[in-house]
C-alpha atoms as a PDB file:
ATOM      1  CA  UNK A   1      -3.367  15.758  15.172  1.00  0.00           C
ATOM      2  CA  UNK A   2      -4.970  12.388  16.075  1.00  0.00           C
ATOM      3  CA  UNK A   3      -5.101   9.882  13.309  1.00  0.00           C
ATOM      4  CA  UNK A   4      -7.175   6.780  13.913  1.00  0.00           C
ATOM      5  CA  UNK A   5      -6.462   3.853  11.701  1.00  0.00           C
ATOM      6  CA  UNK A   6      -9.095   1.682  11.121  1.00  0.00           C
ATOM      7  CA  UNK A   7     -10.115  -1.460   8.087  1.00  0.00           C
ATOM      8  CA  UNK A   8     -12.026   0.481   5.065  1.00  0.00           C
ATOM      9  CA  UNK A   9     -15.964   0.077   4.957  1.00  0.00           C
ATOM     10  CA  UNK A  10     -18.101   0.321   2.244  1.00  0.00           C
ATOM     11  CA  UNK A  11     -18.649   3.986   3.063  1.00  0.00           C
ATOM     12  CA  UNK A  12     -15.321   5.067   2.771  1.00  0.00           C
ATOM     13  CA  UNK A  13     -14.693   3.622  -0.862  1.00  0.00           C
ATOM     14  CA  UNK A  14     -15.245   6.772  -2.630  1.00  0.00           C
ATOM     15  CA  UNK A  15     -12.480   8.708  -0.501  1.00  0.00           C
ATOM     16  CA  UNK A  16     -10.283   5.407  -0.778  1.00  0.00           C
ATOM     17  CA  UNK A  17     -10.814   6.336  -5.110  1.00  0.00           C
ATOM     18  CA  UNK A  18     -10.130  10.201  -4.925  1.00  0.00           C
ATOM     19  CA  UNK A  19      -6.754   9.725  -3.066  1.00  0.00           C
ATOM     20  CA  UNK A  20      -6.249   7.165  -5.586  1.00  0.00           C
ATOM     21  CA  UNK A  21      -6.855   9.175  -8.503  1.00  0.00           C
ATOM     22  CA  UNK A  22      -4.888  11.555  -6.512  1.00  0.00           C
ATOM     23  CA  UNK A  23      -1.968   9.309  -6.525  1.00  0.00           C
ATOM     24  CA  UNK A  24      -1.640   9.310 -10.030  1.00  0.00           C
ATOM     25  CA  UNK A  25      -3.976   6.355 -11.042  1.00  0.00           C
ATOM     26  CA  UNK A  26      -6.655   6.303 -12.881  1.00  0.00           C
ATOM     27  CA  UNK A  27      -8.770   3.319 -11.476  1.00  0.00           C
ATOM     28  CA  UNK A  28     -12.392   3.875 -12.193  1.00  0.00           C
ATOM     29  CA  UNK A  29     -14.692   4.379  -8.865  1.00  0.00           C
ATOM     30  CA  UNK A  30     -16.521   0.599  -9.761  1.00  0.00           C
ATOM     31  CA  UNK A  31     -12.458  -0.913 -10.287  1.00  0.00           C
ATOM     32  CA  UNK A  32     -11.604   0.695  -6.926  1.00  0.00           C
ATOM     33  CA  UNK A  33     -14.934  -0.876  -5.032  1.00  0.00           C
ATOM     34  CA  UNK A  34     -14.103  -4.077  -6.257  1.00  0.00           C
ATOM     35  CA  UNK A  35      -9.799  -3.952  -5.539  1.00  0.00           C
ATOM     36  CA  UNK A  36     -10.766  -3.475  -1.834  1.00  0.00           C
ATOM     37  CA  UNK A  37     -13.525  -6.085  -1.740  1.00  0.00           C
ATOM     38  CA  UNK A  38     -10.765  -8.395  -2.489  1.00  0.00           C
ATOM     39  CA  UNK A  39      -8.118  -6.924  -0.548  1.00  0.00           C
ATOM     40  CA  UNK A  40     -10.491  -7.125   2.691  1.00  0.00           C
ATOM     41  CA  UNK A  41     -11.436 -10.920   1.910  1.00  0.00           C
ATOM     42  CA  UNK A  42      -7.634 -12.176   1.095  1.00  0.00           C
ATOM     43  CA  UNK A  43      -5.756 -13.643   4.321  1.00  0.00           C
ATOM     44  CA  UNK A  44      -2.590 -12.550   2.624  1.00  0.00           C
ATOM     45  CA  UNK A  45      -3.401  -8.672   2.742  1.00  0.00           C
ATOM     46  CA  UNK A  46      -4.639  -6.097   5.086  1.00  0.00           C
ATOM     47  CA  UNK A  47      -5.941  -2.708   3.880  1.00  0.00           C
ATOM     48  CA  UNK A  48      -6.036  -0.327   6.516  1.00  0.00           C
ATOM     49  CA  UNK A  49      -7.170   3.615   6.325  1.00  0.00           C
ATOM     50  CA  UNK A  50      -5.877   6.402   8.314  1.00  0.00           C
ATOM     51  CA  UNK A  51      -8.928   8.366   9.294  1.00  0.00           C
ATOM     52  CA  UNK A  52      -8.351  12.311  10.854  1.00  0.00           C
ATOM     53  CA  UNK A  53     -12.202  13.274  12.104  1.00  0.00           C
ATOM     54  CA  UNK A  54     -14.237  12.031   9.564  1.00  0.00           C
ATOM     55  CA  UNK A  55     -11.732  12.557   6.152  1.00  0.00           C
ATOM     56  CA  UNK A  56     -10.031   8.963   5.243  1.00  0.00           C
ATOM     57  CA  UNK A  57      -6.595  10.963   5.038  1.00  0.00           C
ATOM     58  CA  UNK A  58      -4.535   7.688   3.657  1.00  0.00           C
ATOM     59  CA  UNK A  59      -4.418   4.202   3.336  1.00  0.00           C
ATOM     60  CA  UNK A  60      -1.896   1.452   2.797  1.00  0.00           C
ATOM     61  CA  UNK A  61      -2.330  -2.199   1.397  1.00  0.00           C
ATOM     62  CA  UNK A  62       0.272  -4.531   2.993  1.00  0.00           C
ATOM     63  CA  UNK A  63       0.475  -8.604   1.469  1.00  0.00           C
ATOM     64  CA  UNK A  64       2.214 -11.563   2.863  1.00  0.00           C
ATOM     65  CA  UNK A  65       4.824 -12.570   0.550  1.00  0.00           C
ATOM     66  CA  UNK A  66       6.143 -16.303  -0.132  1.00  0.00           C
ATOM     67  CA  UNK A  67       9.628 -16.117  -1.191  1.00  0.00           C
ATOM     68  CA  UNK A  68      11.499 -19.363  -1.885  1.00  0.00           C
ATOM     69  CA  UNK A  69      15.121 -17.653  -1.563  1.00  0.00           C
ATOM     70  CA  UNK A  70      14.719 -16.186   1.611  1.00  0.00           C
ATOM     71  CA  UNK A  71      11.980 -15.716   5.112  1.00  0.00           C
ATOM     72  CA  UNK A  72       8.006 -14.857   3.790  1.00  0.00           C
ATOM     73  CA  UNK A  73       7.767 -11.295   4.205  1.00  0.00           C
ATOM     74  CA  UNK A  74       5.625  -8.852   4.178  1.00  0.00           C
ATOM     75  CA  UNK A  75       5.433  -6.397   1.647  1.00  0.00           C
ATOM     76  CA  UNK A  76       3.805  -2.480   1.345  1.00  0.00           C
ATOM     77  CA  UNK A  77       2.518  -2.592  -1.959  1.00  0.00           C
ATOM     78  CA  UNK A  78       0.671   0.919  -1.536  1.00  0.00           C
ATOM     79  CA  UNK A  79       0.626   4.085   0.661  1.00  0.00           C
ATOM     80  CA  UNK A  80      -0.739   6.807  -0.318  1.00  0.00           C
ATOM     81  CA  UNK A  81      -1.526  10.061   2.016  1.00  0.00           C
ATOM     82  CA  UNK A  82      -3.490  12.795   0.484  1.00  0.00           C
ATOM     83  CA  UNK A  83      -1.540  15.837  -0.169  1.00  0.00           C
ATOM     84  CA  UNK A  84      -3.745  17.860   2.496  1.00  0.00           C
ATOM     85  CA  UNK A  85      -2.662  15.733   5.708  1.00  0.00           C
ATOM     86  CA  UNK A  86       1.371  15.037   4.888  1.00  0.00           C
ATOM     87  CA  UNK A  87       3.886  15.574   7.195  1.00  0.00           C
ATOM     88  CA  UNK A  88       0.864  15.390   9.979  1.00  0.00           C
ATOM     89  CA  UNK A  89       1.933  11.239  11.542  1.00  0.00           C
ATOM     90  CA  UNK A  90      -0.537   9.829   8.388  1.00  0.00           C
ATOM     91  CA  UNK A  91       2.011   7.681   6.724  1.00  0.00           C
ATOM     92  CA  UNK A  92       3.564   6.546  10.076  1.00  0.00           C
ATOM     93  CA  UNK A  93       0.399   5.435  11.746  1.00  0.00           C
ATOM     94  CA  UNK A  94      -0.200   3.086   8.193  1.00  0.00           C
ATOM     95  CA  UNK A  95       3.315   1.727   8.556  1.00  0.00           C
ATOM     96  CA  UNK A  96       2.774   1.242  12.214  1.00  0.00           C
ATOM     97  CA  UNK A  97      -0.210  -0.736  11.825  1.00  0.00           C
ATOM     98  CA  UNK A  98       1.028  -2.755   8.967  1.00  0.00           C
ATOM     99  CA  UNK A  99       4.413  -3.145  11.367  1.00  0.00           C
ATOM    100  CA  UNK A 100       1.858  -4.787  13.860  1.00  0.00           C
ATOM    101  CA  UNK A 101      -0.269  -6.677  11.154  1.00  0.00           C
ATOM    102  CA  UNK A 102       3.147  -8.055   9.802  1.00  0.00           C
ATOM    103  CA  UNK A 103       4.639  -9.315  13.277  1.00  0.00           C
ATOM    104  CA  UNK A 104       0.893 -10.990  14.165  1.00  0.00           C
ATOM    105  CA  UNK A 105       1.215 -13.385  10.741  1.00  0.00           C
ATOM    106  CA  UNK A 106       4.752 -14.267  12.328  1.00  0.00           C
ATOM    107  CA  UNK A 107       6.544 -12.002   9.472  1.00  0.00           C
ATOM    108  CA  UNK A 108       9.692 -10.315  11.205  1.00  0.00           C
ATOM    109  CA  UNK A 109      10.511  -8.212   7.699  1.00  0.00           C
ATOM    110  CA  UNK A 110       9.129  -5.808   5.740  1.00  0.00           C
ATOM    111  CA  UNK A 111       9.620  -4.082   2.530  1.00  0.00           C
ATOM    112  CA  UNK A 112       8.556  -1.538   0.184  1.00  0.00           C
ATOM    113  CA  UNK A 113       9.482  -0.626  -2.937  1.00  0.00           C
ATOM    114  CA  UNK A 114       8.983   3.223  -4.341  1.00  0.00           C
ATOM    115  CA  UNK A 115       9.115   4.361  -8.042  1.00  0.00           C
ATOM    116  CA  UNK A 116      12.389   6.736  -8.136  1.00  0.00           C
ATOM    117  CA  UNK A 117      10.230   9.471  -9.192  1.00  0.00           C
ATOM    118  CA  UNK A 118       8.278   9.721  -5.844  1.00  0.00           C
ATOM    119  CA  UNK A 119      10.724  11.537  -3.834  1.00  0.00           C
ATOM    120  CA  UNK A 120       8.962  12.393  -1.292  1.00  0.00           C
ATOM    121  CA  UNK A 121       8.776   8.795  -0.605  1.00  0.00           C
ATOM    122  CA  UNK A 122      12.659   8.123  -0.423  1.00  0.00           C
ATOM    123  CA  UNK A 123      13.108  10.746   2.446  1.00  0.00           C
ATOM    124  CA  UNK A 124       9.912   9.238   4.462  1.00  0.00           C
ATOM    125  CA  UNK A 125      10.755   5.265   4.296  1.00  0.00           C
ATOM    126  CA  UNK A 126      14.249   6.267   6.176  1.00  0.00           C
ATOM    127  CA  UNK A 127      12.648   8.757   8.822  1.00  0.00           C
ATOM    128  CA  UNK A 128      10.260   5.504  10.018  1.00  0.00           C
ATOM    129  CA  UNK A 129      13.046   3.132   9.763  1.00  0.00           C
ATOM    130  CA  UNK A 130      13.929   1.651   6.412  1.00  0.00           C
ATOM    131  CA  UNK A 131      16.748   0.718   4.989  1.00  0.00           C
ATOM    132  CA  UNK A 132      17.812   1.401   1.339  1.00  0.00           C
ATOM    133  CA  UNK A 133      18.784  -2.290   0.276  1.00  0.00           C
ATOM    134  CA  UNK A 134      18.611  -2.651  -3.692  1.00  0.00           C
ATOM    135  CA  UNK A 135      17.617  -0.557  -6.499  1.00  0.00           C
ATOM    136  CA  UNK A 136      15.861  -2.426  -9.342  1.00  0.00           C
ATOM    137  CA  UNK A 137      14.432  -2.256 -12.856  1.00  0.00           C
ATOM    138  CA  UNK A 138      10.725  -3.126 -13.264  1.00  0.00           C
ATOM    139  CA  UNK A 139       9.246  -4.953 -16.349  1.00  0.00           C
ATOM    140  CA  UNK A 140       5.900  -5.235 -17.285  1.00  0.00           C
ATOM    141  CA  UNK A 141       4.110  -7.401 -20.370  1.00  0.00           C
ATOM    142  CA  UNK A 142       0.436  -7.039 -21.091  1.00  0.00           C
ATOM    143  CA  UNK A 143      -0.510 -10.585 -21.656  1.00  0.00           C
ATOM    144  CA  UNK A 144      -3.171 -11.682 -24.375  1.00  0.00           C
ATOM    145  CA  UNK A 145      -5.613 -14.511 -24.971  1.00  0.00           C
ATOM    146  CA  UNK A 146      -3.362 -16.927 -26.945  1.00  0.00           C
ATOM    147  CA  UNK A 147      -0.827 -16.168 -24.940  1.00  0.00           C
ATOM    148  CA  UNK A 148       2.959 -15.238 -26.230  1.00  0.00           C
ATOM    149  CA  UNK A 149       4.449 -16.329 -29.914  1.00  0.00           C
ATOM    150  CA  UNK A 150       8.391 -18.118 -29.610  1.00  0.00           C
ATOM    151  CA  UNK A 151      11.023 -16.990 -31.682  1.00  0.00           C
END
């Protein structure tokens, strides 16, 4: 199956939404238009699609990371491949060309981090080279106008 990977265009937005929403998130189609608008005008990310004839069968966000600890690199921070066109090269032709995006800003590592629950995830990452380094807890805090009250 050939899968051409190209930069999203305004016609492919509503396709970039369903696999979205198809990924378990529950962006609005205006929220999803406006995420890739910023994506595509950011030096520090690339967005790239993975197209099979006409259908946008994936796509994958990749971002330049500044670490102070350790070498900048880059980071997946999404992949998603619509249930339809898995196992069929999809998610290897995103990694590929973020692989290739990465290595052009100078970055010579890349990352990813999956939630535990996607396991279909922890059996790909390994099959196109990744290496299990760290398992982590995530946090998240809804911040407010006013900001946070001390103790």
């Amino acid at each position: 199956m050939n899968v051409d990977i190209a930069l999203p265009i305004d016609v492919d937005i509503a396709s970039i939404h369903t696999l979205t929403r198809q990924w378990g998130y529950s962006a609005t189609a205006d929220q999803t238009r406006v995420w890739v608008q910023e994506l595509t005008e950011s030096n520090k990310h690339e967005m790239f699609i993975a197209k099979i004839g006409t259908n946008v069968a994936g796509w994958l966000v990749v971002e330049q990371r500044i670490f102070l600890a350790s070498q900048n690199k880059a980071e997946i921070v999404a992949l998603v491949v619509g249930e339809q066109f898995r196992l069929k090269g999809v998610g290897q032709s995103l990694v590929s060309a973020a692989e290739k995006w990465s290595l052009d800003k100078g970055l010579t590592c890349i990352v990813v981090r999956s939630n535990i629950n996607r396991q279909e995830s922890h059996k790909f990452y390994p099959n196109v080279g990744f290496t299990l380094v760290k398992t982590s807890h995530n946090y998240e805090k809804t911040l407010t106008e006013g900001g946070s009250k001390k103790l």
